[in-house]
N, C-alpha and C. Protein backbone atom coordinates (compact mmCIF):
# COMPACT_ATOMS: atom_id res chain seq x y z
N UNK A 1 -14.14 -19.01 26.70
CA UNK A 1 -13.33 -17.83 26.43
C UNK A 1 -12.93 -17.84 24.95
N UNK A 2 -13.31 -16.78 24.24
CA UNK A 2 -12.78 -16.73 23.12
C UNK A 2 -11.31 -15.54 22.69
N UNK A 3 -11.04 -14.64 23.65
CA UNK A 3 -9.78 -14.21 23.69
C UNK A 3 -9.02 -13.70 24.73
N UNK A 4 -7.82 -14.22 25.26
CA UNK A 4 -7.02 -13.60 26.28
C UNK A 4 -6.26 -12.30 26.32
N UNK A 5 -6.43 -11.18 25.76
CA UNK A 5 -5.43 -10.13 25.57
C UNK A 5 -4.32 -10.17 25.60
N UNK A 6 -4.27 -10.42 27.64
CA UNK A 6 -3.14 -10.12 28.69
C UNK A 6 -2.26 -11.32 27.76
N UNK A 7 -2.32 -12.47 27.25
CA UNK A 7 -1.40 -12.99 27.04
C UNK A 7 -0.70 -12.65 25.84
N UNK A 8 -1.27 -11.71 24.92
CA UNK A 8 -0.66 -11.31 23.73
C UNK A 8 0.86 -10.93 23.69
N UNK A 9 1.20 -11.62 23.03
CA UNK A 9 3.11 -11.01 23.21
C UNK A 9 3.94 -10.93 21.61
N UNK A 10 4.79 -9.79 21.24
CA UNK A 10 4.88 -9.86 19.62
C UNK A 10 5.82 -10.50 19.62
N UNK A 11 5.98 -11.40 18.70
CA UNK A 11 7.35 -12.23 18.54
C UNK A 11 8.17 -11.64 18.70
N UNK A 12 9.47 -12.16 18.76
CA UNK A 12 10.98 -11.43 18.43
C UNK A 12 11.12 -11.10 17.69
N UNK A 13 11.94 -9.80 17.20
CA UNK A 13 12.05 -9.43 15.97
C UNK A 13 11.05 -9.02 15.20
N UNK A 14 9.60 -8.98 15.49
CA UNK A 14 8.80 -8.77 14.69
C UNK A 14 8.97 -7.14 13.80
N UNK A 15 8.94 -6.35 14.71
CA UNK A 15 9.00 -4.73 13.80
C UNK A 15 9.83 -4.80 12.96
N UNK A 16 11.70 -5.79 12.80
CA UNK A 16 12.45 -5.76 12.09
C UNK A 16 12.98 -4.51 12.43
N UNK A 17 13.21 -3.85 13.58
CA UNK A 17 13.99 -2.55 14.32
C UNK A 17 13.70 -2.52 15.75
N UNK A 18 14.27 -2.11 16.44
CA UNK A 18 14.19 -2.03 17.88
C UNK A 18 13.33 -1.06 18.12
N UNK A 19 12.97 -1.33 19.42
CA UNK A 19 11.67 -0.31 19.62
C UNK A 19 11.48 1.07 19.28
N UNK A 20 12.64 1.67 20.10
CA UNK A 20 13.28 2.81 20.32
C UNK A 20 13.09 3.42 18.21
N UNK A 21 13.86 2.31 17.62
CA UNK A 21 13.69 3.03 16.22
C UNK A 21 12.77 3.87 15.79
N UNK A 22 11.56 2.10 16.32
CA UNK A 22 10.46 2.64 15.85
C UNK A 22 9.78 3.61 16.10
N UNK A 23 10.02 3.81 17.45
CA UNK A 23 9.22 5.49 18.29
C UNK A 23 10.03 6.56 17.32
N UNK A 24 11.32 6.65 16.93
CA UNK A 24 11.58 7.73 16.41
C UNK A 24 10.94 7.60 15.00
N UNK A 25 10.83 6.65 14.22
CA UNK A 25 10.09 6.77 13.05
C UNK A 25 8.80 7.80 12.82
N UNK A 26 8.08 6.75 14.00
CA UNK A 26 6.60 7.46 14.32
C UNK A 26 6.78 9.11 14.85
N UNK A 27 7.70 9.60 15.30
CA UNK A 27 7.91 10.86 15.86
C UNK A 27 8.41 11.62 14.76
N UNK A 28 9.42 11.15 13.81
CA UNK A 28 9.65 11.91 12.62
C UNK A 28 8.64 11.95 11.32
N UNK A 29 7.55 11.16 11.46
CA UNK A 29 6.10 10.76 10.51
C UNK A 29 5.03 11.82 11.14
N UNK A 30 4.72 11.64 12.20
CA UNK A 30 4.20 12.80 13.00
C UNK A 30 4.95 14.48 12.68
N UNK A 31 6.14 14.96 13.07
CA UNK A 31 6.17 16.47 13.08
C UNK A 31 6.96 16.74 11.28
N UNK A 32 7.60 15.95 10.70
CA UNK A 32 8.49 16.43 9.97
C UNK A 32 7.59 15.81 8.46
N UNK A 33 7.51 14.37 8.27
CA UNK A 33 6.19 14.10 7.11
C UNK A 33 5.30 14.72 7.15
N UNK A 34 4.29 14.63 7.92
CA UNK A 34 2.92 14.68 8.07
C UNK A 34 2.80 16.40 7.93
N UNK A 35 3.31 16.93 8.39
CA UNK A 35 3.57 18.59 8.05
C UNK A 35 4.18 18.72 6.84
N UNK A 36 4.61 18.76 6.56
CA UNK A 36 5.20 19.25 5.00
C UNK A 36 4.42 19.36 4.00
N UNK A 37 4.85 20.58 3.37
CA UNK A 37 3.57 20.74 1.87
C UNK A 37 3.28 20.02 1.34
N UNK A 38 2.21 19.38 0.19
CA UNK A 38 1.95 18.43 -0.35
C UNK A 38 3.00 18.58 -1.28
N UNK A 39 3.70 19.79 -1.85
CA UNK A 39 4.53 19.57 -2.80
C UNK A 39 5.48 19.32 -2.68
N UNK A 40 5.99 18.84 -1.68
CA UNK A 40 7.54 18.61 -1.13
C UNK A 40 7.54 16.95 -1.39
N UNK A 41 6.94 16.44 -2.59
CA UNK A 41 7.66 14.92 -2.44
C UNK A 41 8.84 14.81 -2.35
N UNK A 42 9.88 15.11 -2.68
CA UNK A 42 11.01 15.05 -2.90
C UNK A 42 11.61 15.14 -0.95
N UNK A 43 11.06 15.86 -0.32
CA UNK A 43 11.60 15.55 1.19
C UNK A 43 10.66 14.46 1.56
N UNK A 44 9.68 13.92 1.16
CA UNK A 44 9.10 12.84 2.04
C UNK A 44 10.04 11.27 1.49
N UNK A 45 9.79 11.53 0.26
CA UNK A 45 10.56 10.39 -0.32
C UNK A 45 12.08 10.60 0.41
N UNK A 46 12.85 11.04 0.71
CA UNK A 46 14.44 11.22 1.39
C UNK A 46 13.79 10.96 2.96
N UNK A 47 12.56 11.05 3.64
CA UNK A 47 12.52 10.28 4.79
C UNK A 47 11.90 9.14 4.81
N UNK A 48 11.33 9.15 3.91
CA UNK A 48 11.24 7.31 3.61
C UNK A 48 12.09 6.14 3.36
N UNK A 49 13.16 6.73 2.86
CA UNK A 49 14.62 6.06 2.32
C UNK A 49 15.41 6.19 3.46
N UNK A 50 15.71 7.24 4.15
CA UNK A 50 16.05 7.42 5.29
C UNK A 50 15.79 6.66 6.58
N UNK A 51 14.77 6.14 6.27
CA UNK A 51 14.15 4.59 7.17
C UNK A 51 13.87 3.51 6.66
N UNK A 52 14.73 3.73 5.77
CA UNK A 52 14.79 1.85 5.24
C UNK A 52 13.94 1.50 4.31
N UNK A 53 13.16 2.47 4.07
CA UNK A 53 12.00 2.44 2.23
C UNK A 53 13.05 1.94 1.28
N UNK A 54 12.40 1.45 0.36
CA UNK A 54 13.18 1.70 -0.88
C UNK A 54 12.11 2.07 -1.90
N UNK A 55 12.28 3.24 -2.21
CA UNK A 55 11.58 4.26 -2.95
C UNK A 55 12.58 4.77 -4.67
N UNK A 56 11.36 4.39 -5.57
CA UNK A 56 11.79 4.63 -6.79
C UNK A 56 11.53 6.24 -7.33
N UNK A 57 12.38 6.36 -8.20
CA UNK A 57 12.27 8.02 -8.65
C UNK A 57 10.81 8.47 -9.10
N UNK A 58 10.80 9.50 -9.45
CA UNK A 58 9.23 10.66 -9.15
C UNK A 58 8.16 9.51 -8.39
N UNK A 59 8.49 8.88 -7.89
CA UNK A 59 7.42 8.91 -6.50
C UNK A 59 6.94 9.88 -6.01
N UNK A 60 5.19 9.64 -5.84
CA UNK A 60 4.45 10.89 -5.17
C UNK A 60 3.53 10.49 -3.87
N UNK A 61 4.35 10.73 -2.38
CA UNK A 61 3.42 9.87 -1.64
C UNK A 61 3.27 11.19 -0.63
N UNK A 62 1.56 10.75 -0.85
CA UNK A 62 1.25 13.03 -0.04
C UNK A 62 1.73 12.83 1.36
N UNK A 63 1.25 13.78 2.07
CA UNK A 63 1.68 14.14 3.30
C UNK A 63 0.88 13.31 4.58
N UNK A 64 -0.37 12.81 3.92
CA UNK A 64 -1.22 12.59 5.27
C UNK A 64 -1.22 10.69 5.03
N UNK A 65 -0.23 10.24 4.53
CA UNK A 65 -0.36 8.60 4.28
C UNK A 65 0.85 8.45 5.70
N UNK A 66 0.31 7.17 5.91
CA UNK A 66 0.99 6.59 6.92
C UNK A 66 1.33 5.65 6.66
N UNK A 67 2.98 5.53 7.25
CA UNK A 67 3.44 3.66 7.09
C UNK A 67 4.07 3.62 8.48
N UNK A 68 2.92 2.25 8.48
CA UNK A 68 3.63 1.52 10.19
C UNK A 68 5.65 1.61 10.06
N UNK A 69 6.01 0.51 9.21
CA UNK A 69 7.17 0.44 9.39
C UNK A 69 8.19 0.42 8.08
N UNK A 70 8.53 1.81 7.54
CA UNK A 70 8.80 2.05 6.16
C UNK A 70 10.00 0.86 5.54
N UNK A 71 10.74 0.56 6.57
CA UNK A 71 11.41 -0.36 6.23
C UNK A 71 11.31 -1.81 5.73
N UNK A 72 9.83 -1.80 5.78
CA UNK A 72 9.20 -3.12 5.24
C UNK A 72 8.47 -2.54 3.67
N UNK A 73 9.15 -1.83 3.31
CA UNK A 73 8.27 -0.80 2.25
C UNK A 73 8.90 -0.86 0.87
N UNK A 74 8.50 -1.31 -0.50
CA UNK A 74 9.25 -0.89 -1.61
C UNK A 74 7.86 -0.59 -2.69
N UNK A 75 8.42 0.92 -3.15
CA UNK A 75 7.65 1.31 -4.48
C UNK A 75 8.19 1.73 -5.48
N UNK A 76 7.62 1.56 -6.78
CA UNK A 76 8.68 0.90 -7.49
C UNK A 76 8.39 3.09 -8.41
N UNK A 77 8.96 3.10 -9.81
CA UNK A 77 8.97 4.32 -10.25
C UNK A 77 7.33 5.23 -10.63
N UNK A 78 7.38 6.09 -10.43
CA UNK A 78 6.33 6.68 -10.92
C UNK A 78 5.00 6.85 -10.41
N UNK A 79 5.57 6.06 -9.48
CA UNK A 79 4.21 5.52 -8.43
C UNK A 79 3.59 6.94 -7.78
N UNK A 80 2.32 6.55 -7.24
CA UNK A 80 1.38 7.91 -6.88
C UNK A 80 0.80 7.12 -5.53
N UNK A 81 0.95 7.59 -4.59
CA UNK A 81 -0.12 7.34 -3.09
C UNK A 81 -0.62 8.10 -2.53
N UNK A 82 -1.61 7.75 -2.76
CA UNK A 82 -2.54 9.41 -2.00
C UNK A 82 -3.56 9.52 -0.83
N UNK A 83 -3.53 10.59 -0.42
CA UNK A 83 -4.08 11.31 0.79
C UNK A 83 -5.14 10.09 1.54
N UNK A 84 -4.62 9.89 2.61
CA UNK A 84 -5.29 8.97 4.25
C UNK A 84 -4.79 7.91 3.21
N UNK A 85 -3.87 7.49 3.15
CA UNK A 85 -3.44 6.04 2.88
C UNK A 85 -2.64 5.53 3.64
N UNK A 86 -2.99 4.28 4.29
CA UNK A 86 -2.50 3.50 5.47
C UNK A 86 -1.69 2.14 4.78
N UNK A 87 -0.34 2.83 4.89
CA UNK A 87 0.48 1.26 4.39
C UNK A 87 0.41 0.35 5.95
N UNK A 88 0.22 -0.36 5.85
CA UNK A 88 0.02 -1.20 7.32
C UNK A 88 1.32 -2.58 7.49
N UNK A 89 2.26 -1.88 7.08
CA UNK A 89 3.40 -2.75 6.72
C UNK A 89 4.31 -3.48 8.05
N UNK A 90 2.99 -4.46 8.59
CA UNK A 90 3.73 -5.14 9.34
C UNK A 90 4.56 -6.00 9.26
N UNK A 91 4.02 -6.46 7.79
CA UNK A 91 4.99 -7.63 6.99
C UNK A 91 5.23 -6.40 5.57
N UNK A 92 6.35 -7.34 4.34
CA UNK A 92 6.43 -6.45 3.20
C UNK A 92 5.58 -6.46 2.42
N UNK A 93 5.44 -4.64 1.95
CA UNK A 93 4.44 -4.19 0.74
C UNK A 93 5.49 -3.44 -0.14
N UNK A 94 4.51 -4.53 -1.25
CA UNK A 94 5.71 -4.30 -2.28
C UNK A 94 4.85 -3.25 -3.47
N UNK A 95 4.57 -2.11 -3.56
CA UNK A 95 4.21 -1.89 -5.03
C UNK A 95 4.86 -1.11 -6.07
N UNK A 96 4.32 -1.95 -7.45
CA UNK A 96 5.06 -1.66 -8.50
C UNK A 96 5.48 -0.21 -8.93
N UNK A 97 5.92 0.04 -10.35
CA UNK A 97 5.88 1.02 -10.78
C UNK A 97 4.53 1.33 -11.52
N UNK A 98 4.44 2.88 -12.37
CA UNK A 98 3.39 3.60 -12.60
C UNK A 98 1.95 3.04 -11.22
N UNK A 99 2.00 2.89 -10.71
CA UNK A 99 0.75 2.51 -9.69
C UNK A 99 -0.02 3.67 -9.14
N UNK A 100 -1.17 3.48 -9.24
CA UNK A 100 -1.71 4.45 -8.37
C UNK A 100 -2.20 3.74 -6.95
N UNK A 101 -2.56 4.65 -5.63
CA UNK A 101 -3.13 4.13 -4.64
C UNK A 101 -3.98 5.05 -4.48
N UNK A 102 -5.19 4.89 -4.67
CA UNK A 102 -6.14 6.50 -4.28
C UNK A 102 -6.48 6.36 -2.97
N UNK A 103 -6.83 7.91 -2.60
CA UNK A 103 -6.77 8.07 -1.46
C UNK A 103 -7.93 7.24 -0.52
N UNK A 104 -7.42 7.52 1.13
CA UNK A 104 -8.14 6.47 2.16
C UNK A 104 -8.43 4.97 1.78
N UNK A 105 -6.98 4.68 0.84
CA UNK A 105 -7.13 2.91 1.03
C UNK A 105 -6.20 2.47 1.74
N UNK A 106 -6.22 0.90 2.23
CA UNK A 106 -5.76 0.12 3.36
C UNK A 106 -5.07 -1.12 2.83
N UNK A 107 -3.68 -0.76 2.48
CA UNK A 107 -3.18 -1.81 2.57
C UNK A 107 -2.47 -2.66 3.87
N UNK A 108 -3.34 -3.66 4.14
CA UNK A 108 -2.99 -4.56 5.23
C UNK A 108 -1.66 -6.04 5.03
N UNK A 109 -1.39 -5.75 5.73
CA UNK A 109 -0.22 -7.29 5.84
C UNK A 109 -0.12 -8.04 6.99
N UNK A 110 -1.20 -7.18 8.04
CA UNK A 110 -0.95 -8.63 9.25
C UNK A 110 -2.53 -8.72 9.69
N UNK A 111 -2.21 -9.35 11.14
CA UNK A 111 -3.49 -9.61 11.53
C UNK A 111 -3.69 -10.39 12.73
N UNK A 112 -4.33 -11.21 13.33
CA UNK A 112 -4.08 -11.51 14.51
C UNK A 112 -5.52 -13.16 14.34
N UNK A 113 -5.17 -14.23 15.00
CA UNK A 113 -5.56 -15.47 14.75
C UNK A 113 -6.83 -15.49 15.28
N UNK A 114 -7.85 -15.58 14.86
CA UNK A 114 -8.81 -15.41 15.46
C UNK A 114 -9.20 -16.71 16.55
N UNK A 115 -8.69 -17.84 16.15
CA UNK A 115 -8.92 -18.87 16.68
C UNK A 115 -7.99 -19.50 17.64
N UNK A 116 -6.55 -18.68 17.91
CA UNK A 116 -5.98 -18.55 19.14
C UNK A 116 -6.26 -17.79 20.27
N UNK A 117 -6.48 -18.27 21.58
CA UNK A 117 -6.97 -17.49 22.85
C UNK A 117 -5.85 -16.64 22.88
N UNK A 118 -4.42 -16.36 22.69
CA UNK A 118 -3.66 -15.86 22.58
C UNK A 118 -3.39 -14.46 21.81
N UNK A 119 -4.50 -14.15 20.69
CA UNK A 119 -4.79 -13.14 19.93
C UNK A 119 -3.31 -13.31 19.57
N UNK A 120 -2.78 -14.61 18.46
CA UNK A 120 -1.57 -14.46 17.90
C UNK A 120 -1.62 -13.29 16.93
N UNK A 121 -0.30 -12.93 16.60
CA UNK A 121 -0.17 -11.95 15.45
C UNK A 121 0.78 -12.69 14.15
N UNK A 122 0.23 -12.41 13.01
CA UNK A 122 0.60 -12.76 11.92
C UNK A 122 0.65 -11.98 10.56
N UNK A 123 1.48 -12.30 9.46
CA UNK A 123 1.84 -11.07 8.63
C UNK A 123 1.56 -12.04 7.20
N UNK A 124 1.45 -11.67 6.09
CA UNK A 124 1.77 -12.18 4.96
C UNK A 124 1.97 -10.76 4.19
N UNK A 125 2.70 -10.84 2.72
CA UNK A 125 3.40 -9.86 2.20
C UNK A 125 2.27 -9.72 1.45
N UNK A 126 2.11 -8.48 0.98
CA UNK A 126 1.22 -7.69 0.19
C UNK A 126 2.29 -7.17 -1.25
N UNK A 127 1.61 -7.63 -2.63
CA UNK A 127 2.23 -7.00 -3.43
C UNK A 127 1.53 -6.25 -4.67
N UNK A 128 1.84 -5.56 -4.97
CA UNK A 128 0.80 -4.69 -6.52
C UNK A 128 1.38 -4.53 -7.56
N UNK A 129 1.32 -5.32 -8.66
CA UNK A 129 2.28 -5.32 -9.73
C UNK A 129 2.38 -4.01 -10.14
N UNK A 130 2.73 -3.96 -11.38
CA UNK A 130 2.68 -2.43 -12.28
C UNK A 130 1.79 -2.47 -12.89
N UNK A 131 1.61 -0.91 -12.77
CA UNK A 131 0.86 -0.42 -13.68
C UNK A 131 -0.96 -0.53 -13.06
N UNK A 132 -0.79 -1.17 -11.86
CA UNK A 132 -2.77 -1.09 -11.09
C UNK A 132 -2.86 0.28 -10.71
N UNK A 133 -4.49 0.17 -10.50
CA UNK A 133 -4.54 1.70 -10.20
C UNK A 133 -5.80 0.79 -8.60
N UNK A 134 -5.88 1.17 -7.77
CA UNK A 134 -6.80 1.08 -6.30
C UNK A 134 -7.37 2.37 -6.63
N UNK A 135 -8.97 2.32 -6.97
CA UNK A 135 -9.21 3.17 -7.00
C UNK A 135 -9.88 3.62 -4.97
N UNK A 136 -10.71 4.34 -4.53
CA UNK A 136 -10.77 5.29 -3.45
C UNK A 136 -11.24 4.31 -2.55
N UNK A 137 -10.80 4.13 -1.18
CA UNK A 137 -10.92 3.25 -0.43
C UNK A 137 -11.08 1.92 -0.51
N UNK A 138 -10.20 1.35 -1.13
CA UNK A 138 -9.89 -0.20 -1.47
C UNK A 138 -9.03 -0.75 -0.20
N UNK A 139 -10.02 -1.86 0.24
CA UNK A 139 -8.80 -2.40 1.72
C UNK A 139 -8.67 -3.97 0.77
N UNK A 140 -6.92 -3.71 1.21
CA UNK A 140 -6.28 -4.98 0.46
C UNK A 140 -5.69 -6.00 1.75
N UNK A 141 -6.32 -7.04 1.61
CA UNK A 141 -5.45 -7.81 2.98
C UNK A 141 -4.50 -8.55 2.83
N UNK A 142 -4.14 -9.01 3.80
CA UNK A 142 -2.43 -9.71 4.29
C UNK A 142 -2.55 -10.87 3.00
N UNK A 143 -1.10 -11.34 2.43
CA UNK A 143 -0.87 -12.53 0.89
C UNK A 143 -1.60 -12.23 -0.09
N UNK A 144 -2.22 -10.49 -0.13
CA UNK A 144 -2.90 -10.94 -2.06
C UNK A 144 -1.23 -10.21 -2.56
N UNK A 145 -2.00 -10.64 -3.90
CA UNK A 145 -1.24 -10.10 -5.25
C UNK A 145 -1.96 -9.53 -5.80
N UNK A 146 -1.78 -8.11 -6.54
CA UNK A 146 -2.84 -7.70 -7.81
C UNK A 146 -2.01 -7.71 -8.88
N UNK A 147 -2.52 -8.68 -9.83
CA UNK A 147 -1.74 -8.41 -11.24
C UNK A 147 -1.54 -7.35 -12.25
N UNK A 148 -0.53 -7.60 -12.75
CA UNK A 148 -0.21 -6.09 -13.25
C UNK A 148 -1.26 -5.33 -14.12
N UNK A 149 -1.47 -4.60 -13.88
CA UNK A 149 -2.39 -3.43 -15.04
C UNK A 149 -4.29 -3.66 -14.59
N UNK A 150 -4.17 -4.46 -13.37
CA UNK A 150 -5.28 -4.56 -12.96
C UNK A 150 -6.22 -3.43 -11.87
N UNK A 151 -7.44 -2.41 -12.28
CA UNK A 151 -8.23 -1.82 -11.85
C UNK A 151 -8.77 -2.45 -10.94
N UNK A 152 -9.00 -1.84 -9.93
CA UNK A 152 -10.11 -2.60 -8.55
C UNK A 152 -10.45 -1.05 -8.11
N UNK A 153 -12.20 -1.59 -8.12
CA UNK A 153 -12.88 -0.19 -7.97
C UNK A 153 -13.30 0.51 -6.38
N UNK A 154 -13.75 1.14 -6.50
CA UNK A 154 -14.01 2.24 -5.05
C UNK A 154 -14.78 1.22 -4.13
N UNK A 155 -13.94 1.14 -3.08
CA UNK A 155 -14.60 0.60 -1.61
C UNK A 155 -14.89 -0.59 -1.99
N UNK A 156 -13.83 -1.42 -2.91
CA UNK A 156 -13.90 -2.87 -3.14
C UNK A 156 -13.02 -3.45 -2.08
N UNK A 157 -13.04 -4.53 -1.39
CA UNK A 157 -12.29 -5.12 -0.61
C UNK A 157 -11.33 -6.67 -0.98
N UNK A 158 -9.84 -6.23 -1.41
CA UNK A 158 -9.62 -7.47 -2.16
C UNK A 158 -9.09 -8.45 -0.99
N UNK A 159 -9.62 -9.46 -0.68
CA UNK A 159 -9.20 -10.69 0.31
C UNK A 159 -8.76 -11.53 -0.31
N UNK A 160 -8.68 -11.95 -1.50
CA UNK A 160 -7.57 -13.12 -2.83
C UNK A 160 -7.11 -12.13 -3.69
N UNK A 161 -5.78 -13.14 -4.06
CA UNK A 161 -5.09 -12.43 -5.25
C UNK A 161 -6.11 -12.30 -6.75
N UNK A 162 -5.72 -11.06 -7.22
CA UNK A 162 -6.48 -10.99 -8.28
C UNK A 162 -5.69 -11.38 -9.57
N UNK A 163 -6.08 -11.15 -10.49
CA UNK A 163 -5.47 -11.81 -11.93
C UNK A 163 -4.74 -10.35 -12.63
N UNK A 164 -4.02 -10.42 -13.47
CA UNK A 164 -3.68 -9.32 -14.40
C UNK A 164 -4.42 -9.10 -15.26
N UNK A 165 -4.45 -7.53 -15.78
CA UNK A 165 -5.27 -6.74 -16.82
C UNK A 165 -6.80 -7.26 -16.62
N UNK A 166 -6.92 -6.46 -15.64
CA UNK A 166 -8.79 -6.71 -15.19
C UNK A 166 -9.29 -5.63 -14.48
N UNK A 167 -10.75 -5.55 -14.80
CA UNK A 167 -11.10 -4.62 -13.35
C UNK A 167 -11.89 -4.96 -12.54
N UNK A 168 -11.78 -4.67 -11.43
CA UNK A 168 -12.51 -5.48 -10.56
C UNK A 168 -13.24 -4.60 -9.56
N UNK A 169 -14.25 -5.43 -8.75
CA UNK A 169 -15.24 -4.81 -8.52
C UNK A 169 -16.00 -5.44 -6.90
N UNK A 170 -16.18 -4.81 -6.12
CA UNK A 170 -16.65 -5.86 -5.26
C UNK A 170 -16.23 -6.25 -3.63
N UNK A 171 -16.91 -6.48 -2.94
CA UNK A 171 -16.62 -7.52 -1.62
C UNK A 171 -17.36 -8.22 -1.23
N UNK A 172 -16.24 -9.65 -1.63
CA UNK A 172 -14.73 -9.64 -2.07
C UNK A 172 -14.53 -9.03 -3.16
N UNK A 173 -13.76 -8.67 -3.55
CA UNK A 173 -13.39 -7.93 -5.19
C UNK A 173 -13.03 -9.19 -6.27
N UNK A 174 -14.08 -8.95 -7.10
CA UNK A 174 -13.81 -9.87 -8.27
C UNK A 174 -13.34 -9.53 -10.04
N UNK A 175 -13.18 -10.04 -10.41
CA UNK A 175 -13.03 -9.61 -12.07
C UNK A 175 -14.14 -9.24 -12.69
N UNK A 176 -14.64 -8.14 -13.42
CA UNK A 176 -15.87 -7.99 -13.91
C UNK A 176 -15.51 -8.11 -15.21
N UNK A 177 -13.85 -7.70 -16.09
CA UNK A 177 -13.91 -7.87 -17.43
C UNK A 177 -12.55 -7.42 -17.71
N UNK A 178 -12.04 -7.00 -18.64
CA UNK A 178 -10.93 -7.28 -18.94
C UNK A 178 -10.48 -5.74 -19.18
N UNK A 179 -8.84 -5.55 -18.65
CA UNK A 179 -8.68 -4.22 -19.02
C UNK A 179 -8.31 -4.01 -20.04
N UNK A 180 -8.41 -3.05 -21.12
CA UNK A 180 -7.83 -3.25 -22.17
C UNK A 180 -6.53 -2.20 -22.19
N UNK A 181 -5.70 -2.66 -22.83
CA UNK A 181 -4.24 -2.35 -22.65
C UNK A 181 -4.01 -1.48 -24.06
N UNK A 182 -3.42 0.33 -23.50
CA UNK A 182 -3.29 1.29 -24.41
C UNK A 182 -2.45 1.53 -25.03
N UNK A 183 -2.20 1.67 -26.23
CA UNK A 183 -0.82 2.59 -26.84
C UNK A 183 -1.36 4.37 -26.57
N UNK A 184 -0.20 4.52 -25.01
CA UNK A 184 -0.49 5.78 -24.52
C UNK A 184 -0.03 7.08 -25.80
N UNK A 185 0.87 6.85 -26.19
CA UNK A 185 1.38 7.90 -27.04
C UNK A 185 0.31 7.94 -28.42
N UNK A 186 0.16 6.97 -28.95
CA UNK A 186 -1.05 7.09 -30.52
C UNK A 186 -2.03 7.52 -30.15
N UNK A 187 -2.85 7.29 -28.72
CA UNK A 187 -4.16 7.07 -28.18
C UNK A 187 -4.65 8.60 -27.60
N UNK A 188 -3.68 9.14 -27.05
CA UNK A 188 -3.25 10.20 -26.18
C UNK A 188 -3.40 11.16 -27.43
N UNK A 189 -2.52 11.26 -29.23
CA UNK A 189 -2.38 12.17 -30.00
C UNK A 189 -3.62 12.67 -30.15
N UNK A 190 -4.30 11.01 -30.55
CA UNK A 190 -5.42 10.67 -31.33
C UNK A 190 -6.65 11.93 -30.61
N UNK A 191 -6.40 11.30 -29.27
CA UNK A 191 -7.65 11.98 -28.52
C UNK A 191 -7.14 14.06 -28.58
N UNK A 192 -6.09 13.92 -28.56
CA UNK A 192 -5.71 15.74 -28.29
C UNK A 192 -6.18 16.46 -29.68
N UNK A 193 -5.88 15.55 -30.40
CA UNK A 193 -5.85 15.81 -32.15
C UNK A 193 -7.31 16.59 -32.66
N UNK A 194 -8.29 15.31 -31.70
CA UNK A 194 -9.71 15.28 -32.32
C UNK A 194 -10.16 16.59 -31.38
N UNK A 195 -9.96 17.07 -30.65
CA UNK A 195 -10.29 17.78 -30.17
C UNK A 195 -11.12 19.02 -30.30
């Protein structure tokens, strides 16, 4: 036998809210998030906080992203998450400020033992420094880190922590080279200037 279902049982305490919470979470993510214009960040972010997020100012997280349990949730300012993005916050996801998350990626934090008949369940924290960008379907699993200002490209899968100021590429997702780090305001004139 390699797995028992029937014996699966979630620890105590695991959601970090009582059941009941959680059904209303999922019931207010369903009719009242998930409906709302894309331009209404400003009401999604007040029901994210409203359940225990801690959400930094102009945060932009669209309408069709999902978080298991927002209260395991912190994003830091400026941040952008976009469309079919699955925070999977069974344990804490932490991401930074300016961040992007492009759309239909998977950040994961738990998982289940493969090598217990028990199908244990287990979490490690997921974090994204500042300033990364995930580009379009990037699945990130349970204990990485991405260092700050680090690129990881489309339908890369990061399973280790990655390094800062890099971009990466790959599954597993690796470093292909180094990001190089902008002076947005000179760089930004420069380019409008030449125009």
């Amino acid at each position: 036998m390699y797995q028992q279902i029937d014996n699966f049982k979630l620890p105590p305490g695991f959601r970090g809210r009582p059941g009941w919470y959680v059904q209303l979470w999922w019931i207010v993510e369903s009719l009242f998030f998930r409906t709302s214009p894309q331009f209404m960040y400003g009401w999604r972010r007040f029901l994210l906080r409203s359940f225990g997020a801690t959400i930094g100012q102009r945060v932009q997280v669209r309408p069709s992203v999902h978080t298991q349990f927002p209260w395991k949730v912190t994003i830091g300012d400026s941040t952008r998450i976009g469309d079919d993005v699955v925070l999977y916050s069974l344990g804490p996801i932490t991401i930074g400020a300016n961040v992007i998350v492009s759309q239909k990626s998977y950040i994961c934090t738990g998982s289940h033992d493969y090598m217990d008949a028990d199908f244990a369940i287990f979490t490690e924290p997921v974090v994204i420094e500042d300033e990364c960008w995930l580009a379009t379907d990037v699945y990130v699993a349970p204990g990485v880190t991405i260092g700050k200002g680090t690129v990881v490209g489309a339908r890369s899968s990061v399973l280790k922590s990655l390094p800062a100021n890099k971009v990466c590429v790959g599954t597993p997702a690796k470093p292909l080279k180094d990001r190089k780090q902008l002076d947005a305001y000179s760089e930004g004139v420069q380019e409008v200037w030449s125009v």
